[in-house]
Each structure stands twice: as C-alpha cells, then as structure tokens.
PDB file of N, CA and C in Angstrom:
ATOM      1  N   UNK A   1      15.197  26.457 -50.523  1.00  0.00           N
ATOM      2  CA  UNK A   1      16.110  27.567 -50.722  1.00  0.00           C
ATOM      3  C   UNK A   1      16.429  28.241 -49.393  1.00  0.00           C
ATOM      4  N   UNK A   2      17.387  29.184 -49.226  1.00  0.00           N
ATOM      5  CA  UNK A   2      17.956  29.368 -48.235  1.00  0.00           C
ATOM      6  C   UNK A   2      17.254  30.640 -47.710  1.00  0.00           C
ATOM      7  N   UNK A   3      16.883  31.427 -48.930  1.00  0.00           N
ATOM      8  CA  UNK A   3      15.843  32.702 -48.668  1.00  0.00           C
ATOM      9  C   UNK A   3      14.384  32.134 -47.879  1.00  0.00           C
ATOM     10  N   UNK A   4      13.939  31.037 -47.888  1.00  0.00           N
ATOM     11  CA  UNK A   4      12.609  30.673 -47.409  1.00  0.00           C
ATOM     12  C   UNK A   4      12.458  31.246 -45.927  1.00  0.00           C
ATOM     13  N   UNK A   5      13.966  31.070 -45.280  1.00  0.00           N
ATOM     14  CA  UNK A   5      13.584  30.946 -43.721  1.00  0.00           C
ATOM     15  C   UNK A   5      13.932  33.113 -43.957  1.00  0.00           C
ATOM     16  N   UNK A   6      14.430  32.949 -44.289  1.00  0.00           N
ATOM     17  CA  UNK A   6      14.065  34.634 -44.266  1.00  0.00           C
ATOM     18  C   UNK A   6      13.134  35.424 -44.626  1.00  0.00           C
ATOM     19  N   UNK A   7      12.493  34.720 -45.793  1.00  0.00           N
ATOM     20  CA  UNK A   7      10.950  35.912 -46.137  1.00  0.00           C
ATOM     21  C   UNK A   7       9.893  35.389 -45.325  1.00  0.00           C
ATOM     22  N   UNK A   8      10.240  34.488 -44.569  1.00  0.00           N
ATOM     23  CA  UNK A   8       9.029  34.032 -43.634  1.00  0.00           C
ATOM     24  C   UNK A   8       8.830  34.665 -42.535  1.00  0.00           C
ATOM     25  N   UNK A   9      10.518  34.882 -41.807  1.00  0.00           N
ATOM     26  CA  UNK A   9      10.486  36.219 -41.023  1.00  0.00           C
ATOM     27  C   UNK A   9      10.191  37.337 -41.273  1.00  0.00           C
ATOM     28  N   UNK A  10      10.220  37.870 -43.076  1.00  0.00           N
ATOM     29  CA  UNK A  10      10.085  39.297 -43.317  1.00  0.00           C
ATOM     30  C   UNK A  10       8.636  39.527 -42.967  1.00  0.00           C
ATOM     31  N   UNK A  11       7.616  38.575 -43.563  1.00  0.00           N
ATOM     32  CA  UNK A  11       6.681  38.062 -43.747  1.00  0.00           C
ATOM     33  C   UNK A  11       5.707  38.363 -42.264  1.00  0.00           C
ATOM     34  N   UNK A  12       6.267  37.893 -41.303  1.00  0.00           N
ATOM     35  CA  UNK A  12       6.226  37.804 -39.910  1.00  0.00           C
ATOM     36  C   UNK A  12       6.556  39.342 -39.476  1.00  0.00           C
ATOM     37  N   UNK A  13       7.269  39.829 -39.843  1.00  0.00           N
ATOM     38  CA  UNK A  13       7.836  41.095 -39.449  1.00  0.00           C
ATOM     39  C   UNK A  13       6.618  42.228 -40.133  1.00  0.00           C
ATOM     40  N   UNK A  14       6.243  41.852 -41.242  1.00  0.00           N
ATOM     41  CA  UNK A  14       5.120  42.737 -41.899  1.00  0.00           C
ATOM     42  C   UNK A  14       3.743  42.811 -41.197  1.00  0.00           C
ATOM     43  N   UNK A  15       3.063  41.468 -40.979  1.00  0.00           N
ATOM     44  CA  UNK A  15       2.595  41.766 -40.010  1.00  0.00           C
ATOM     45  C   UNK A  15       2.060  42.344 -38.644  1.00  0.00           C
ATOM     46  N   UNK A  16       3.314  42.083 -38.116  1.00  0.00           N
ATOM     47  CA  UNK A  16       3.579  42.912 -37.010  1.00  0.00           C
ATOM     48  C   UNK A  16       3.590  44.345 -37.037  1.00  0.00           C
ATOM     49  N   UNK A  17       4.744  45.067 -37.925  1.00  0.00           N
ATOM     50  CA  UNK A  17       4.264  46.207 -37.997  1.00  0.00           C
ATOM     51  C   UNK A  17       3.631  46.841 -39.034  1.00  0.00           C
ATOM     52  N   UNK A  18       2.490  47.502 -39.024  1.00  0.00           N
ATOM     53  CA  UNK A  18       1.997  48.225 -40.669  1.00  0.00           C
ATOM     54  C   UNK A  18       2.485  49.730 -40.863  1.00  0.00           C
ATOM     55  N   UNK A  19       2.805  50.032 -39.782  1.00  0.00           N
ATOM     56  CA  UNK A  19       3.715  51.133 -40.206  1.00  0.00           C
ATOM     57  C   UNK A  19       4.600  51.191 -41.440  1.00  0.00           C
ATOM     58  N   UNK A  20       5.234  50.441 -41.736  1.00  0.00           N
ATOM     59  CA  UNK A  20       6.398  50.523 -42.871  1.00  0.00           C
ATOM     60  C   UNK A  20       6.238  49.017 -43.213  1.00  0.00           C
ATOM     61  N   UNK A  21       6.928  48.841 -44.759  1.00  0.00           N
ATOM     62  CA  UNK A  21       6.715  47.617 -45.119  1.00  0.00           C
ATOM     63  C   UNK A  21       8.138  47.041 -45.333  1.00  0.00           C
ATOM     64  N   UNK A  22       8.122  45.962 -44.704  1.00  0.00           N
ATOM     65  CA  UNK A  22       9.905  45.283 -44.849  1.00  0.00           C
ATOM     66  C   UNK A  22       9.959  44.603 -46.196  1.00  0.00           C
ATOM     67  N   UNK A  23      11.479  44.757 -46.414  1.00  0.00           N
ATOM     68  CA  UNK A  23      11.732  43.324 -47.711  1.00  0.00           C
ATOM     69  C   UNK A  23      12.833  43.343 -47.493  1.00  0.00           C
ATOM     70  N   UNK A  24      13.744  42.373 -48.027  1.00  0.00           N
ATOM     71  CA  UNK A  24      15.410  41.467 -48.035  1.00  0.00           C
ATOM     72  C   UNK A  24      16.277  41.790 -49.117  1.00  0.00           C
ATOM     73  N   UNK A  25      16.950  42.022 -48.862  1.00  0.00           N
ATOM     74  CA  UNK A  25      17.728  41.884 -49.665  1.00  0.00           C
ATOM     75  C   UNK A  25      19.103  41.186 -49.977  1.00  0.00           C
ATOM     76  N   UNK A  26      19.465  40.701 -50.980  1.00  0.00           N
ATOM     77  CA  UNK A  26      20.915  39.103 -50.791  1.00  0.00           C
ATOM     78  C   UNK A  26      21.813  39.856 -51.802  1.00  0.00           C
ATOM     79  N   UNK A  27      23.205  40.367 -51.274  1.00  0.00           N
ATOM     80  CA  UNK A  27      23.995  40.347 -52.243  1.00  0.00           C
ATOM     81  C   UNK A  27      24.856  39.364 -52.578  1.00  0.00           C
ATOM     82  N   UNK A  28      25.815  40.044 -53.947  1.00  0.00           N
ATOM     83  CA  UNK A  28      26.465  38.780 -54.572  1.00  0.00           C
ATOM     84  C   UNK A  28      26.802  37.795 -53.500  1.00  0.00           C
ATOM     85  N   UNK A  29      27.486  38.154 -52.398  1.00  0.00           N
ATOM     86  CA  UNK A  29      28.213  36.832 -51.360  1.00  0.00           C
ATOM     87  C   UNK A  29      26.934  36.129 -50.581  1.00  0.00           C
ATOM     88  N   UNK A  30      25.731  36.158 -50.648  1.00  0.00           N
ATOM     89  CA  UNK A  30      24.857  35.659 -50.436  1.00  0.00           C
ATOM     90  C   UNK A  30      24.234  35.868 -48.718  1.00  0.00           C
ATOM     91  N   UNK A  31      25.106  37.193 -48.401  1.00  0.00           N
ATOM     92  CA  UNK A  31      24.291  37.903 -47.546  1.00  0.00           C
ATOM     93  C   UNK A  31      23.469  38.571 -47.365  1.00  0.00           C
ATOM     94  N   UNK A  32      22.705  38.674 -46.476  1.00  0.00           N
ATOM     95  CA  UNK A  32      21.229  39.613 -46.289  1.00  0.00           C
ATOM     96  C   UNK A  32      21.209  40.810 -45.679  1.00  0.00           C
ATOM     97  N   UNK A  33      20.269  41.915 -46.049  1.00  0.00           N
ATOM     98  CA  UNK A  33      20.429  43.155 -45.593  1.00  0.00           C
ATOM     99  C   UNK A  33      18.456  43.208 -45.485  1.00  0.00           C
ATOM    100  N   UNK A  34      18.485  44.210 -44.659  1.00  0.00           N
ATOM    101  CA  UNK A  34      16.877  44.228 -44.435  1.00  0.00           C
ATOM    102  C   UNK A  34      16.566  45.713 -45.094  1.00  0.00           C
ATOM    103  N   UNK A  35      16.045  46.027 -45.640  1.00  0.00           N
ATOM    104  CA  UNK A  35      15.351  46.984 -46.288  1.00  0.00           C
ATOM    105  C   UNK A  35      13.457  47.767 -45.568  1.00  0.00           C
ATOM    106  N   UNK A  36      13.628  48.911 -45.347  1.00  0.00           N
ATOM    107  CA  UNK A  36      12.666  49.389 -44.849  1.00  0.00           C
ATOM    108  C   UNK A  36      11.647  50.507 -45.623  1.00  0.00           C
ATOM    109  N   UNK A  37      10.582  50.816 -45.818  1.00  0.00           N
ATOM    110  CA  UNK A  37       9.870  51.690 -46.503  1.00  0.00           C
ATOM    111  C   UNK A  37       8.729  52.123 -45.798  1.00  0.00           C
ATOM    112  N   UNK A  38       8.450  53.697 -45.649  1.00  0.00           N
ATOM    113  CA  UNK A  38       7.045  54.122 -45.252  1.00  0.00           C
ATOM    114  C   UNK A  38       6.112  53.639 -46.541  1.00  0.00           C
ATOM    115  N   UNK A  39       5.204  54.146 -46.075  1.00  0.00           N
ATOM    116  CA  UNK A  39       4.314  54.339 -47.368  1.00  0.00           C
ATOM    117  C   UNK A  39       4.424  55.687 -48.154  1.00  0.00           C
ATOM    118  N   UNK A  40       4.511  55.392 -49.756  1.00  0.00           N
ATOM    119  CA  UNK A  40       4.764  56.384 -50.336  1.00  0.00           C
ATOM    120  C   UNK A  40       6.432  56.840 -50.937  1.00  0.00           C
ATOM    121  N   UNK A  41       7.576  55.888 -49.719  1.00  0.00           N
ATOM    122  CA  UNK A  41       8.487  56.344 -49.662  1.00  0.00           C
ATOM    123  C   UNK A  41       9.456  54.850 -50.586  1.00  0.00           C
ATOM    124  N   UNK A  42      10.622  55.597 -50.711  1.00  0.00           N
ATOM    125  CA  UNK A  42      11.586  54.594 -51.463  1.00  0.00           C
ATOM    126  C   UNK A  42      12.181  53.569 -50.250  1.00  0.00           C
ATOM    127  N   UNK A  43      12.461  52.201 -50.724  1.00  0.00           N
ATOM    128  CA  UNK A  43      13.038  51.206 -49.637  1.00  0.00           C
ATOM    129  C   UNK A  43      14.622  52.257 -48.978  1.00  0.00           C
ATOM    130  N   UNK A  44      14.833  52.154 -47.739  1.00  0.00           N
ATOM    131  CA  UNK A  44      16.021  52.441 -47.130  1.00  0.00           C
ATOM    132  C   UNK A  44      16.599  50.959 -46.448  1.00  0.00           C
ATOM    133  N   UNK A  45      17.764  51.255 -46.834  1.00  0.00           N
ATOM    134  CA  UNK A  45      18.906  49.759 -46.650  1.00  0.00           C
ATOM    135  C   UNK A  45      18.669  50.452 -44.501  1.00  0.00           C
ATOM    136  N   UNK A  46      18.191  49.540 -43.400  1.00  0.00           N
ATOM    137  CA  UNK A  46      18.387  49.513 -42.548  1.00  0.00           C
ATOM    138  C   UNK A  46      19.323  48.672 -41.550  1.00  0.00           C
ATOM    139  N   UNK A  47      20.285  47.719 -41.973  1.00  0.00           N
ATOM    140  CA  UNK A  47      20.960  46.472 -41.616  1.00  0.00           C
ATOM    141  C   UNK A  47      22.270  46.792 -42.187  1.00  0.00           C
ATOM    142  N   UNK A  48      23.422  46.338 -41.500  1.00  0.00           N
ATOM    143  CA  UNK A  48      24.177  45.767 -42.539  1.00  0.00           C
ATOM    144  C   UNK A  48      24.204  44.027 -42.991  1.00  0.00           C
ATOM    145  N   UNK A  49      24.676  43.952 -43.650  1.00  0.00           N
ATOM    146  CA  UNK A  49      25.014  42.956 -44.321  1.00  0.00           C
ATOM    147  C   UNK A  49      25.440  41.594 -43.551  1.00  0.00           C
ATOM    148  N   UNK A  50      24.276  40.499 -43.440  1.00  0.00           N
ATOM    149  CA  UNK A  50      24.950  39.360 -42.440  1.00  0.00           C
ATOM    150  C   UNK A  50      24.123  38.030 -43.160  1.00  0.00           C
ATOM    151  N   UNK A  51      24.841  37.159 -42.229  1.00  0.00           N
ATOM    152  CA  UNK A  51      24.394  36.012 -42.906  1.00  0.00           C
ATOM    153  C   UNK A  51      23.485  35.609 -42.327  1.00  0.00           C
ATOM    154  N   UNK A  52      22.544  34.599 -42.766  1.00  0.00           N
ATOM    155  CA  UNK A  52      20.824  34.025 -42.926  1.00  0.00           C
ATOM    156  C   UNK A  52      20.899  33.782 -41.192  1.00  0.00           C
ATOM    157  N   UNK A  53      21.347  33.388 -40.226  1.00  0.00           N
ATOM    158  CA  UNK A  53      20.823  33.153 -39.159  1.00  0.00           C
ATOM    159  C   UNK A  53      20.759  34.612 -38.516  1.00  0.00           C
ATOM    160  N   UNK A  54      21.698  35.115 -38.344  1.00  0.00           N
ATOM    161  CA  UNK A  54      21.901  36.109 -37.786  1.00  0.00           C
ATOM    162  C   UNK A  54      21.024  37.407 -38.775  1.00  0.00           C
ATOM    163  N   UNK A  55      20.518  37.229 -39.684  1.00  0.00           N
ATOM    164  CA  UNK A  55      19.348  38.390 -40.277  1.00  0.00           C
ATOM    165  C   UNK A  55      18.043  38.141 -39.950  1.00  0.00           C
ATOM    166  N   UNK A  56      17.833  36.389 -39.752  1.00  0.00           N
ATOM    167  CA  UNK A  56      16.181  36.307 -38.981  1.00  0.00           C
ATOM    168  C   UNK A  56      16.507  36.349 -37.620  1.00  0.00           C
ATOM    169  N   UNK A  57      17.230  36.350 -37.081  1.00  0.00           N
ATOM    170  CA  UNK A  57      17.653  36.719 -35.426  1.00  0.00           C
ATOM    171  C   UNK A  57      16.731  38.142 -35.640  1.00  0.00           C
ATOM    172  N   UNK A  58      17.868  39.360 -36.229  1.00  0.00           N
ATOM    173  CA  UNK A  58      17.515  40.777 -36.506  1.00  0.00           C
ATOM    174  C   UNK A  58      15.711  41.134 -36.612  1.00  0.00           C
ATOM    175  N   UNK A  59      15.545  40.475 -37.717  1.00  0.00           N
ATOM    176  CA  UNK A  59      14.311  40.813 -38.262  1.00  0.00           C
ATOM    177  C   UNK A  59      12.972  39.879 -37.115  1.00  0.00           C
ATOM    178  N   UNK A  60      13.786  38.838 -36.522  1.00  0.00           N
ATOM    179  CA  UNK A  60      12.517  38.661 -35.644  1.00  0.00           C
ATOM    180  C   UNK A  60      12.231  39.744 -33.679  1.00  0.00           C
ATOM    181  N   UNK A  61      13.849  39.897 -33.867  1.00  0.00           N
ATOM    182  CA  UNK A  61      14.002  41.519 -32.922  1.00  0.00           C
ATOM    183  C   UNK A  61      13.106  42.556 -32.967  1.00  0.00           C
ATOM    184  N   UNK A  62      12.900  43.195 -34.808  1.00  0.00           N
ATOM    185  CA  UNK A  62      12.784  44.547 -35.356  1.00  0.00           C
ATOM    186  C   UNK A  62      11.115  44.346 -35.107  1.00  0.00           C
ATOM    187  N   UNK A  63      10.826  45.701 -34.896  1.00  0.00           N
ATOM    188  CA  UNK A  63       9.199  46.329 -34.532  1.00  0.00           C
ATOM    189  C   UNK A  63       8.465  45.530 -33.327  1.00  0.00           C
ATOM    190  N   UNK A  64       7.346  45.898 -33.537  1.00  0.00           N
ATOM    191  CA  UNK A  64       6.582  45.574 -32.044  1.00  0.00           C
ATOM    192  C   UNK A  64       6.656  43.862 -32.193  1.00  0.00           C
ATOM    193  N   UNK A  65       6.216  43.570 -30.822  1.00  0.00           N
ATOM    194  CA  UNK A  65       6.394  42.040 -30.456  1.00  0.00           C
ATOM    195  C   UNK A  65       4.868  41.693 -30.188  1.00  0.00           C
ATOM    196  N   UNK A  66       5.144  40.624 -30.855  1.00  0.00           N
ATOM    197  CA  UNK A  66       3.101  39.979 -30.556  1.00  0.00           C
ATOM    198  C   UNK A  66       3.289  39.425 -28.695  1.00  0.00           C
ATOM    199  N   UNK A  67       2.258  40.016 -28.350  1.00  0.00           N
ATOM    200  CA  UNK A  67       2.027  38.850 -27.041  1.00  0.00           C
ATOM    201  C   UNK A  67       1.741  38.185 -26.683  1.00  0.00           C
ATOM    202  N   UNK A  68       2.460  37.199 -25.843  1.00  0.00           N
ATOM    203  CA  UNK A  68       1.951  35.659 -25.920  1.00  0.00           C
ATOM    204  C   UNK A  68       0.924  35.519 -24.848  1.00  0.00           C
ATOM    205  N   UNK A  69       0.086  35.290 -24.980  1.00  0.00           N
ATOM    206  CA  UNK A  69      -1.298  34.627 -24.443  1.00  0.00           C
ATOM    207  C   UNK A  69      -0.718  33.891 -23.390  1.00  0.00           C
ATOM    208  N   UNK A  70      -1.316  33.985 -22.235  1.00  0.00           N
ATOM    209  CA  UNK A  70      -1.189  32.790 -20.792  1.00  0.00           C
ATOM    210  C   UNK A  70      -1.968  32.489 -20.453  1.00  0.00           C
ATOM    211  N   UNK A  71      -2.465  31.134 -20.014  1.00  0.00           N
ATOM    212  CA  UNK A  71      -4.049  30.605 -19.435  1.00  0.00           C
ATOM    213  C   UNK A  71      -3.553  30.605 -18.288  1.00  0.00           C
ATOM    214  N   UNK A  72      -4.741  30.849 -17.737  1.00  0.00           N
ATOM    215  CA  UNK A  72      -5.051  30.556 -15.954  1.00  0.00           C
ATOM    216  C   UNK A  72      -4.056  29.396 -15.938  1.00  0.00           C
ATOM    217  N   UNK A  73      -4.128  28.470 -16.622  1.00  0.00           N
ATOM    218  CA  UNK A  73      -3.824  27.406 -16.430  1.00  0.00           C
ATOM    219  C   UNK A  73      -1.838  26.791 -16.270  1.00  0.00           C
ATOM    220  N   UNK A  74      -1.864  28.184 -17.343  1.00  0.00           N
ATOM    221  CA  UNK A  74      -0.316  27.931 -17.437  1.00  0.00           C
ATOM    222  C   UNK A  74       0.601  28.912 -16.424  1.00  0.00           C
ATOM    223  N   UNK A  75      -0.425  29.577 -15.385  1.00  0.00           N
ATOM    224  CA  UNK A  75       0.077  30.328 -13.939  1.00  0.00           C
ATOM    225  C   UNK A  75       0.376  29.948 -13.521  1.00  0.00           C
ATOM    226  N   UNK A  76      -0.781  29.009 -12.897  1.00  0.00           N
ATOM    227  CA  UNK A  76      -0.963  27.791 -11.950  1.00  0.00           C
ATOM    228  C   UNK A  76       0.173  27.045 -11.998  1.00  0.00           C
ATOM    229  N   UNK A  77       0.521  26.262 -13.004  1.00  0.00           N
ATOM    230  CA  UNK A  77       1.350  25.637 -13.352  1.00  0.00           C
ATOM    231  C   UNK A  77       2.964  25.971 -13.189  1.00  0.00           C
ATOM    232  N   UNK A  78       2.913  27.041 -13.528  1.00  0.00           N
ATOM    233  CA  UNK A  78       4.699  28.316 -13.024  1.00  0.00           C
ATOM    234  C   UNK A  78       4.240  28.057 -11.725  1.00  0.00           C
ATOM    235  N   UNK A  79       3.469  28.841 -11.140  1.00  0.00           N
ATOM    236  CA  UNK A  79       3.600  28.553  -9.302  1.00  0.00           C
ATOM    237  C   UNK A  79       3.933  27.542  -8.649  1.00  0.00           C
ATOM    238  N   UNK A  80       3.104  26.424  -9.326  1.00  0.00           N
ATOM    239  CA  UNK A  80       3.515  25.183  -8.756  1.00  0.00           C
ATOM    240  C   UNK A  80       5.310  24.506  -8.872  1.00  0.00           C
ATOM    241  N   UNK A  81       5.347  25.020 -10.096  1.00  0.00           N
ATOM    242  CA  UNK A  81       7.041  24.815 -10.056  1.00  0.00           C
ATOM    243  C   UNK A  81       7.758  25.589  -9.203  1.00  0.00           C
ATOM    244  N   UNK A  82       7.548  26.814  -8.988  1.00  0.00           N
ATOM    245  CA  UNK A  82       8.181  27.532  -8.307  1.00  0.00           C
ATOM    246  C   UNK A  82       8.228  27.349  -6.943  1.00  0.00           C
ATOM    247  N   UNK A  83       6.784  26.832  -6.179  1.00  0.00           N
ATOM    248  CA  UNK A  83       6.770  26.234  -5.254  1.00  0.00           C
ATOM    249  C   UNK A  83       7.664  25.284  -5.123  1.00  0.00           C
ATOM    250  N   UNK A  84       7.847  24.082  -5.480  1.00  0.00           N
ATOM    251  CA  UNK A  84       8.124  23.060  -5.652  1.00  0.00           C
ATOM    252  C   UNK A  84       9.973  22.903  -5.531  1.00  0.00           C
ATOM    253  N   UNK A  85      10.201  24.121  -6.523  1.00  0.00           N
ATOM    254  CA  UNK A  85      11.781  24.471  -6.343  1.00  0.00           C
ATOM    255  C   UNK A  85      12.143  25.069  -4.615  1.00  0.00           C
ATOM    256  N   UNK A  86      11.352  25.892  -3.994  1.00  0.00           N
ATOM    257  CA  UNK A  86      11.751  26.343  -3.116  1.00  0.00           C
ATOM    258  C   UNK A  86      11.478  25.532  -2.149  1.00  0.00           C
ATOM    259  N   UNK A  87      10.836  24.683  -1.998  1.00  0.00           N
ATOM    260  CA  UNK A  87      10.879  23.342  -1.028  1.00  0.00           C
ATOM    261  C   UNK A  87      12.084  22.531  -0.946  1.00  0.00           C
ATOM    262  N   UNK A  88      12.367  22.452  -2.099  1.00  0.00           N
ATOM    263  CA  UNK A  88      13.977  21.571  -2.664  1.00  0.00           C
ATOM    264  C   UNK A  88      15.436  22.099  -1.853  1.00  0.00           C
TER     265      UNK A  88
END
C-alpha cells in the first residue's frame, strides 16, 4: 500500500520526538497531511496537503534529527580523500 512508506516515516518521526505524537492523514484525492498532538491535547492539521513523496520528505525534515555516529575510522578515511583530491 502506498500509506506503508508514510507511517514508517510517521513512525520514525515518533520516535524522534516524544514531545508530541504524530499521525497522517489521506484525503479523498489521496493526499497526505501530517497531524500533530501534545499530550492531553486534540490532533492539529500541521501540513498542507501533498502527495506521498513530498509528505515523507516533510515528515523526515520535522523534529529533532538522530545523529549519525562516525568511527575513527570513517575520519581517517574523509582525510584521506580529501588529501588525495588536493594532490590531483
């Protein structure tokens, strides 16, 4: 289904933040709107209305961002390219 790749982002998006809890929403033309809620509080429509790529674009944008981990190893490795370019 076409909703999969979107509640996986919502899904992803919940995670991330616990502040408020996300959910989707699809109207009749089979566009998506993102929906937001504190706790305690009623969902608020936060989005307008777009279609499935461009709403997990949005929703993988919205709230804090996980950080990606770097090994020693994968420094090393940028430097050496970078070296490598400026020799060129």
């Amino acid at each position: 289904m076409r909703s999969t790749k979107a509640s996986a982002a919502i899904t992803r998006l919940n995670a991330r933040d616990m502040d408020y809890r996300y959910s989707l929403g699809i109207n009749a033309a089979g566009l998506f709107y993102l929906l937001r809620a504190a706790p305690g509080a009623k969902p608020e429509k936060v989005s307008d209305d777009m279609p499935l790529d461009e709403f997990v674009q949005l929703v993988n944008q919205t709230g804090p961002q996980k950080k990606v981990k770097v090994s020693k190893l994968d420094v090393a490795f940028e430097k050496q390219l970078a070296d490598r370019s400026r020799r060129e």
